[in-house]
N, C-alpha and C. Protein backbone atom coordinates (compact mmCIF):
# COMPACT_ATOMS: atom_id res chain seq x y z
N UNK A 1 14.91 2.24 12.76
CA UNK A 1 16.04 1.38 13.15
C UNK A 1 15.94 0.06 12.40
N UNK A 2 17.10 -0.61 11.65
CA UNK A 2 17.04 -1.97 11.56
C UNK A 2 17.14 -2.89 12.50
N UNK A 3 16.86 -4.50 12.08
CA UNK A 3 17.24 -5.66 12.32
C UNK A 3 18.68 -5.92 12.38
N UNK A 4 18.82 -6.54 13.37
CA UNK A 4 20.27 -7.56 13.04
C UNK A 4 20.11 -8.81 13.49
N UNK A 5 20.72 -9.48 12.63
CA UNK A 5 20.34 -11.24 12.86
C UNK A 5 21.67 -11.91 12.88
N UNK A 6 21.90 -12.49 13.52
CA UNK A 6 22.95 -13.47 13.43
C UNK A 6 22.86 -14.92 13.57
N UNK A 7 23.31 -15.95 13.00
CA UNK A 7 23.14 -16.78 13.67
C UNK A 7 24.18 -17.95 13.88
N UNK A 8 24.18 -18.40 14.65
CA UNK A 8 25.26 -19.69 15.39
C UNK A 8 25.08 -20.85 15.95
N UNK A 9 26.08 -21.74 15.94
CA UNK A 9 25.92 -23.24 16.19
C UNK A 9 25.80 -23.53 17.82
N UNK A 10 25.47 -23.97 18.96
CA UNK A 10 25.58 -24.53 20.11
C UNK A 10 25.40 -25.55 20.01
N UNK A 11 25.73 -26.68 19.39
CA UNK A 11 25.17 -28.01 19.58
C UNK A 11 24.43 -29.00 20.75
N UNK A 12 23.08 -29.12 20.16
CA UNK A 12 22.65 -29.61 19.26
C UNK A 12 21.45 -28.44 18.82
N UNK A 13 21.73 -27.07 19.51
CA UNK A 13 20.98 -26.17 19.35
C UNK A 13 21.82 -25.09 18.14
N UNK A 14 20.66 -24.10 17.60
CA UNK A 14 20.10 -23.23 16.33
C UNK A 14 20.13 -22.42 17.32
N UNK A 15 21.19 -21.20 17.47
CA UNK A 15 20.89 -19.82 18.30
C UNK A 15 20.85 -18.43 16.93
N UNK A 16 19.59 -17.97 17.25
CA UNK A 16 19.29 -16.71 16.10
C UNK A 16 19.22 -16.03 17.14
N UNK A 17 20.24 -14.38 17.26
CA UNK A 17 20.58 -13.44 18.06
C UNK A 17 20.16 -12.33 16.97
N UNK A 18 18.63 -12.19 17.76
CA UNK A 18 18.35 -10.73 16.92
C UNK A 18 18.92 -9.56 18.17
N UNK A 19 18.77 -8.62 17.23
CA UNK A 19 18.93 -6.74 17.72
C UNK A 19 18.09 -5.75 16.89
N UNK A 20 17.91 -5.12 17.34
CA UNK A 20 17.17 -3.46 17.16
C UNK A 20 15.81 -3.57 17.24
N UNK A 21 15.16 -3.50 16.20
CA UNK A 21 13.47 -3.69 16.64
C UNK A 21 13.12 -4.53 15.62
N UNK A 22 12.24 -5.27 16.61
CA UNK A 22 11.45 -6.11 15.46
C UNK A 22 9.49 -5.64 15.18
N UNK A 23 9.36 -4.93 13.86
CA UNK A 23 8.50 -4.21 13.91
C UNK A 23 7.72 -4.68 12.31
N UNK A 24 6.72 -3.70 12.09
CA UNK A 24 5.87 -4.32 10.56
C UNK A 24 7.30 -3.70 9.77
N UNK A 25 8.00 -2.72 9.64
CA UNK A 25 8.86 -3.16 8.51
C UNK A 25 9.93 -3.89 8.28
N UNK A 26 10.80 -4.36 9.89
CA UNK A 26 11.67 -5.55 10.11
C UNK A 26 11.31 -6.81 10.07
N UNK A 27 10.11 -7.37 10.08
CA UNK A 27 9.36 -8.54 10.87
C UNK A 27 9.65 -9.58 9.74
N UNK A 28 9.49 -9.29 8.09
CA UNK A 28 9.39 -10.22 7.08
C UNK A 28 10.91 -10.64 7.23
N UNK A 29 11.43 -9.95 7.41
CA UNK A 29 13.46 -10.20 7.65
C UNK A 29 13.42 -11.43 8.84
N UNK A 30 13.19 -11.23 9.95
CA UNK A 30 13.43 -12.08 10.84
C UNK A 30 12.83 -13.36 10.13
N UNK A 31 11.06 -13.46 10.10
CA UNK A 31 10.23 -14.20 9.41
C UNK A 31 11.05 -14.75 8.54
N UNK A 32 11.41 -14.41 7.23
CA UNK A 32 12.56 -15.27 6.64
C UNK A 32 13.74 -16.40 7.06
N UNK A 33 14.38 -15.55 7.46
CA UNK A 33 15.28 -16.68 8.13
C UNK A 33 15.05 -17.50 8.95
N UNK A 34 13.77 -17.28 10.09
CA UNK A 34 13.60 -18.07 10.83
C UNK A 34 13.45 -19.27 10.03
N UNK A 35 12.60 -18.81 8.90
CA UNK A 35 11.58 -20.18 7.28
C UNK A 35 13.12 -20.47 6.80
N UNK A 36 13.94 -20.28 6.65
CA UNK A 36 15.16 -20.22 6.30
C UNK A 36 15.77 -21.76 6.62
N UNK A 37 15.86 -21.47 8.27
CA UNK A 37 16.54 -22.31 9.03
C UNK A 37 15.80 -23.78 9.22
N UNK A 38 14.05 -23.42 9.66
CA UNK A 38 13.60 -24.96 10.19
C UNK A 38 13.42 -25.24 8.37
N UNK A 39 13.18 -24.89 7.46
CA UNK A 39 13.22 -25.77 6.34
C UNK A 39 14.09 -26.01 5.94
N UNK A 40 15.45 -25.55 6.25
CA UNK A 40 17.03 -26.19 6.21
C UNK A 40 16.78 -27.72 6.99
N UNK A 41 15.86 -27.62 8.48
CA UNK A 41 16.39 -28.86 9.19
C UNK A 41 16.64 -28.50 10.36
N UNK A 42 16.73 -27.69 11.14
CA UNK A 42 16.69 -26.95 11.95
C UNK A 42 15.42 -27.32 12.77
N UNK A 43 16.07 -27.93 14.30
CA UNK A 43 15.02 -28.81 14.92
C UNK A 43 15.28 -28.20 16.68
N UNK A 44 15.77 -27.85 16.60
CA UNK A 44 16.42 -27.12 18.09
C UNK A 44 16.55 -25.56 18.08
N UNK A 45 16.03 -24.48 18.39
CA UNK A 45 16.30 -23.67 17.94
C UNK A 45 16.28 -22.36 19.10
N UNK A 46 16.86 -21.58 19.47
CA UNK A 46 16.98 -20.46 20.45
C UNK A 46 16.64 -19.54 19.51
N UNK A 47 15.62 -18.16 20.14
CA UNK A 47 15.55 -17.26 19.29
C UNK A 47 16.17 -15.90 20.66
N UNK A 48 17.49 -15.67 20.31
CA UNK A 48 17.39 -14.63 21.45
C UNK A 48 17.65 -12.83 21.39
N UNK A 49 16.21 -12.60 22.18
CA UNK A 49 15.78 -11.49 22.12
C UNK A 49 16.16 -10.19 22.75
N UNK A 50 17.77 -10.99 23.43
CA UNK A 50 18.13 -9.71 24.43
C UNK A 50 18.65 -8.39 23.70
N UNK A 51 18.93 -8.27 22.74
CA UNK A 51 19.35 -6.82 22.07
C UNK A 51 17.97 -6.34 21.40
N UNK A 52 17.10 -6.61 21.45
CA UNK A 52 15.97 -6.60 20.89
C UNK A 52 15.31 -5.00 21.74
N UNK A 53 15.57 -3.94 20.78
CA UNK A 53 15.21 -2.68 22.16
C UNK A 53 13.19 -2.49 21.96
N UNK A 54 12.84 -2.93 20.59
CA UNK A 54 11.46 -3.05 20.36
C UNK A 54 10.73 -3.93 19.50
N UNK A 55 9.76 -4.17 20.34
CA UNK A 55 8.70 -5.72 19.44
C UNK A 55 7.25 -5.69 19.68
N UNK A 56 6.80 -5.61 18.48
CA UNK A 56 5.47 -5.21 17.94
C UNK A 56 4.60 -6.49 17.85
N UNK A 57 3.21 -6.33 17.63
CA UNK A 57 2.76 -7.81 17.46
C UNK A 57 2.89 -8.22 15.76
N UNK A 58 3.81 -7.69 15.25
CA UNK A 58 4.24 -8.37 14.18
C UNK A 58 4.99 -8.97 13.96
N UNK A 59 6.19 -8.76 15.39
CA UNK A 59 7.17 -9.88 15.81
C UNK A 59 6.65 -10.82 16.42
N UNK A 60 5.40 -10.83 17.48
CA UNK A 60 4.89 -11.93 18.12
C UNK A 60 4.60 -12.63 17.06
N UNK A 61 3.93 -12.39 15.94
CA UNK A 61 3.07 -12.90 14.60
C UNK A 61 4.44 -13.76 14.43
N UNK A 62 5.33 -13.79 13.98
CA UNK A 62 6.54 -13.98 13.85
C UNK A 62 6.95 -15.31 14.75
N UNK A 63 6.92 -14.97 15.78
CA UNK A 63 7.48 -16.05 16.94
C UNK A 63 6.32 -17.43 16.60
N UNK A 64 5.18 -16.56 17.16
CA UNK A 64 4.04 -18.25 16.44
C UNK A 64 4.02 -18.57 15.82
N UNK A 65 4.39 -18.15 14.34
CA UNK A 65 4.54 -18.83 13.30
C UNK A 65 5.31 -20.16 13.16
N UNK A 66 6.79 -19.68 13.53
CA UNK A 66 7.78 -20.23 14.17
C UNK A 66 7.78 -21.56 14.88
N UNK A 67 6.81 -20.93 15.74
CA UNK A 67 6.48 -22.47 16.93
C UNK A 67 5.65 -23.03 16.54
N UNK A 68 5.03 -22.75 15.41
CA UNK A 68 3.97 -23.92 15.13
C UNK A 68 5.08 -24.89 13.95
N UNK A 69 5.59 -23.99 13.05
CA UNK A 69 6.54 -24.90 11.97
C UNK A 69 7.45 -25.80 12.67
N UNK A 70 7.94 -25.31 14.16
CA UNK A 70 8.85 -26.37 14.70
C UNK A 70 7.66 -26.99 15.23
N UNK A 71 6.50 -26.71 15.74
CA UNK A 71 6.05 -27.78 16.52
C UNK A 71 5.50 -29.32 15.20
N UNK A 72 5.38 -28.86 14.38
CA UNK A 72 4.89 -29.40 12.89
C UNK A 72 6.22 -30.61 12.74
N UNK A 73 7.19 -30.10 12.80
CA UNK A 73 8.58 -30.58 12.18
C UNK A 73 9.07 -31.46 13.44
N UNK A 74 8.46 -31.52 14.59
CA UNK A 74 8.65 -32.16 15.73
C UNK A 74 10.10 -31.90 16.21
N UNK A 75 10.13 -30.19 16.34
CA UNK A 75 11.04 -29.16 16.60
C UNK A 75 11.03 -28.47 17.63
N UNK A 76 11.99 -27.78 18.31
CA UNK A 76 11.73 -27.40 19.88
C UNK A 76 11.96 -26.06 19.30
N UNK A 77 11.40 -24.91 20.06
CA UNK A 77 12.01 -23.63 19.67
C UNK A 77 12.03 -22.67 21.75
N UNK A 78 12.81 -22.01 21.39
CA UNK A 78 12.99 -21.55 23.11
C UNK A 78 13.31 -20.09 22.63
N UNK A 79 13.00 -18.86 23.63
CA UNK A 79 13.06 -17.57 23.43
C UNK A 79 14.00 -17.58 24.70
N UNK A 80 14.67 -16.58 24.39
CA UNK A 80 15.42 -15.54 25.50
C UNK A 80 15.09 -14.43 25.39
N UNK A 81 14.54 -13.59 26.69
CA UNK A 81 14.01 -12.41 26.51
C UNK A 81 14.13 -11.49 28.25
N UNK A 82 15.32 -10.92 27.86
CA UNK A 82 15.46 -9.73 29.50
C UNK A 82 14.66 -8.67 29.51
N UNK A 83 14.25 -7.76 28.00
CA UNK A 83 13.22 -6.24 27.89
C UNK A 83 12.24 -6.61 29.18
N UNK A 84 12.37 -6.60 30.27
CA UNK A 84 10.53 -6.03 30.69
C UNK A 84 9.62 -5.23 30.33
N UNK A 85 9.79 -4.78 28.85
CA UNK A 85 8.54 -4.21 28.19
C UNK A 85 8.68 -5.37 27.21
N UNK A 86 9.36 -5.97 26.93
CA UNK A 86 9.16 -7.27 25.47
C UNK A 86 8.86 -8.21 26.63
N UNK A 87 9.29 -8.67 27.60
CA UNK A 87 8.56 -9.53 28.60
C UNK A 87 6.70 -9.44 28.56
N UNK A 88 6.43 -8.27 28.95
CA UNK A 88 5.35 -8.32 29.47
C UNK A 88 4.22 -8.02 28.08
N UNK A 89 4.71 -8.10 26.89
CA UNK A 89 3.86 -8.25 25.88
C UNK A 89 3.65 -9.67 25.55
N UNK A 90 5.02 -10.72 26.28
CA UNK A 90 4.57 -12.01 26.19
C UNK A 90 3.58 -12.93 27.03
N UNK A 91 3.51 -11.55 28.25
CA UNK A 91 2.57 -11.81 29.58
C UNK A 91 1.20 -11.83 28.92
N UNK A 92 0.92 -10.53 28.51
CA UNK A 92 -0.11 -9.85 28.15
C UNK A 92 -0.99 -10.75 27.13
N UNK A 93 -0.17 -11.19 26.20
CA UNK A 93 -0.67 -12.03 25.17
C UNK A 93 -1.06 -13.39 25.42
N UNK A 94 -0.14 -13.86 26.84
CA UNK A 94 -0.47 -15.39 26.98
C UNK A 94 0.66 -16.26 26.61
N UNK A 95 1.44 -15.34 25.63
CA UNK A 95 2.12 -16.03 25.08
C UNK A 95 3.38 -16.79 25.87
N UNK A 96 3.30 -16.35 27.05
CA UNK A 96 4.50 -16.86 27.98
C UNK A 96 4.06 -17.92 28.07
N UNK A 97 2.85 -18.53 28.12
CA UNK A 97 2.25 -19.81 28.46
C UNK A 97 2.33 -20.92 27.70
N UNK A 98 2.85 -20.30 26.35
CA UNK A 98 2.98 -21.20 25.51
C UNK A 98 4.49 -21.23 24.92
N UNK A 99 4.88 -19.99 24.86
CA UNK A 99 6.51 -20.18 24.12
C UNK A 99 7.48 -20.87 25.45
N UNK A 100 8.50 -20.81 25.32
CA UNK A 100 9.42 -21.44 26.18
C UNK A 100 10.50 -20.05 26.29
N UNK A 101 10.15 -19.27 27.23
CA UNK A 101 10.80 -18.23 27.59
C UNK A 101 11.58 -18.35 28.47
N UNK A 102 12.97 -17.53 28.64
CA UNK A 102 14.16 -18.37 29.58
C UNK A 102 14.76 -16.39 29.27
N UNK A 103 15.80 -16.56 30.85
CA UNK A 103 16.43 -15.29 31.31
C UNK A 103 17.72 -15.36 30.24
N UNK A 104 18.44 -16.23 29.86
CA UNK A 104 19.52 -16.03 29.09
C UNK A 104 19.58 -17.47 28.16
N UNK A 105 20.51 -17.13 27.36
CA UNK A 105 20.59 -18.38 26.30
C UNK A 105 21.87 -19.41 27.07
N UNK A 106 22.19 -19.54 27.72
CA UNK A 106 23.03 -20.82 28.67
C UNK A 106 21.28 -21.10 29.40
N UNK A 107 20.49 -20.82 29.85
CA UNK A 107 19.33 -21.73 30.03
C UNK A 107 18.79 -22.36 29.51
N UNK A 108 18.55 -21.42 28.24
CA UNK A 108 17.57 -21.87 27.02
C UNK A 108 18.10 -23.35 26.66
N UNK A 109 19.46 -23.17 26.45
CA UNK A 109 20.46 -24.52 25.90
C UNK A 109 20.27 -25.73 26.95
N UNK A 110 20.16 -25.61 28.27
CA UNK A 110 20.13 -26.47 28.98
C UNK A 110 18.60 -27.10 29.40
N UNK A 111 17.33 -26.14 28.81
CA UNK A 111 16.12 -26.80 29.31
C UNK A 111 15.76 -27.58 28.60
């Protein structure tokens, strides 16, 4: 299955609406654009994961990357994520503890 990426304005937020799986042969695709956007300037950013039917730890690899370049750039980055199997790989990892995970992107925008 591919990637699909989209992305759109919410001001003063960066919403990237992936779909299908994010896996070792989709992952450099997302990875790109994400490098895409915060080295555009891109300081606010939603990554949302609800069409997302599978995610590997090469997408997590992906997400930290991410949050460290915004945290670098003195950049916010926020996930949306409904999968309770992509949920609980963010459990599993810890990573809930550190990303900024939210039930839908009207939250994400408002936290």
């Amino acid at each position: 299955m591919d990637i699909q990426i989209e992305h759109r304005t919410a001001d003063p937020w960066d919403v990237l609406d992936v779909g299908g799986e994010v896996d070792l042969s989709t992952a450099p695709t997302l990875r790109a654009r994400l490098e895409q956007l915060i080295d555009g300037g891109t300081r606010r950013l939603v990554v949302n994961l609800e069409p997302v039917t599978f995610m590997d730890s090469s997408g997590l690899s992906v997400l930290v990357s991410a949050f460290k370049a915004m945290r670098e750039a003195d950049g916010r980055i926020a996930v949306v994520c409904t999968n309770p199997a992509i949920s609980k790989i963010f459990t599993i990892t810890g990573l809930d503890r550190v990303l900024a995970i939210h039930p839908s992107v009207d939250e994400a925008l408002s936290a």
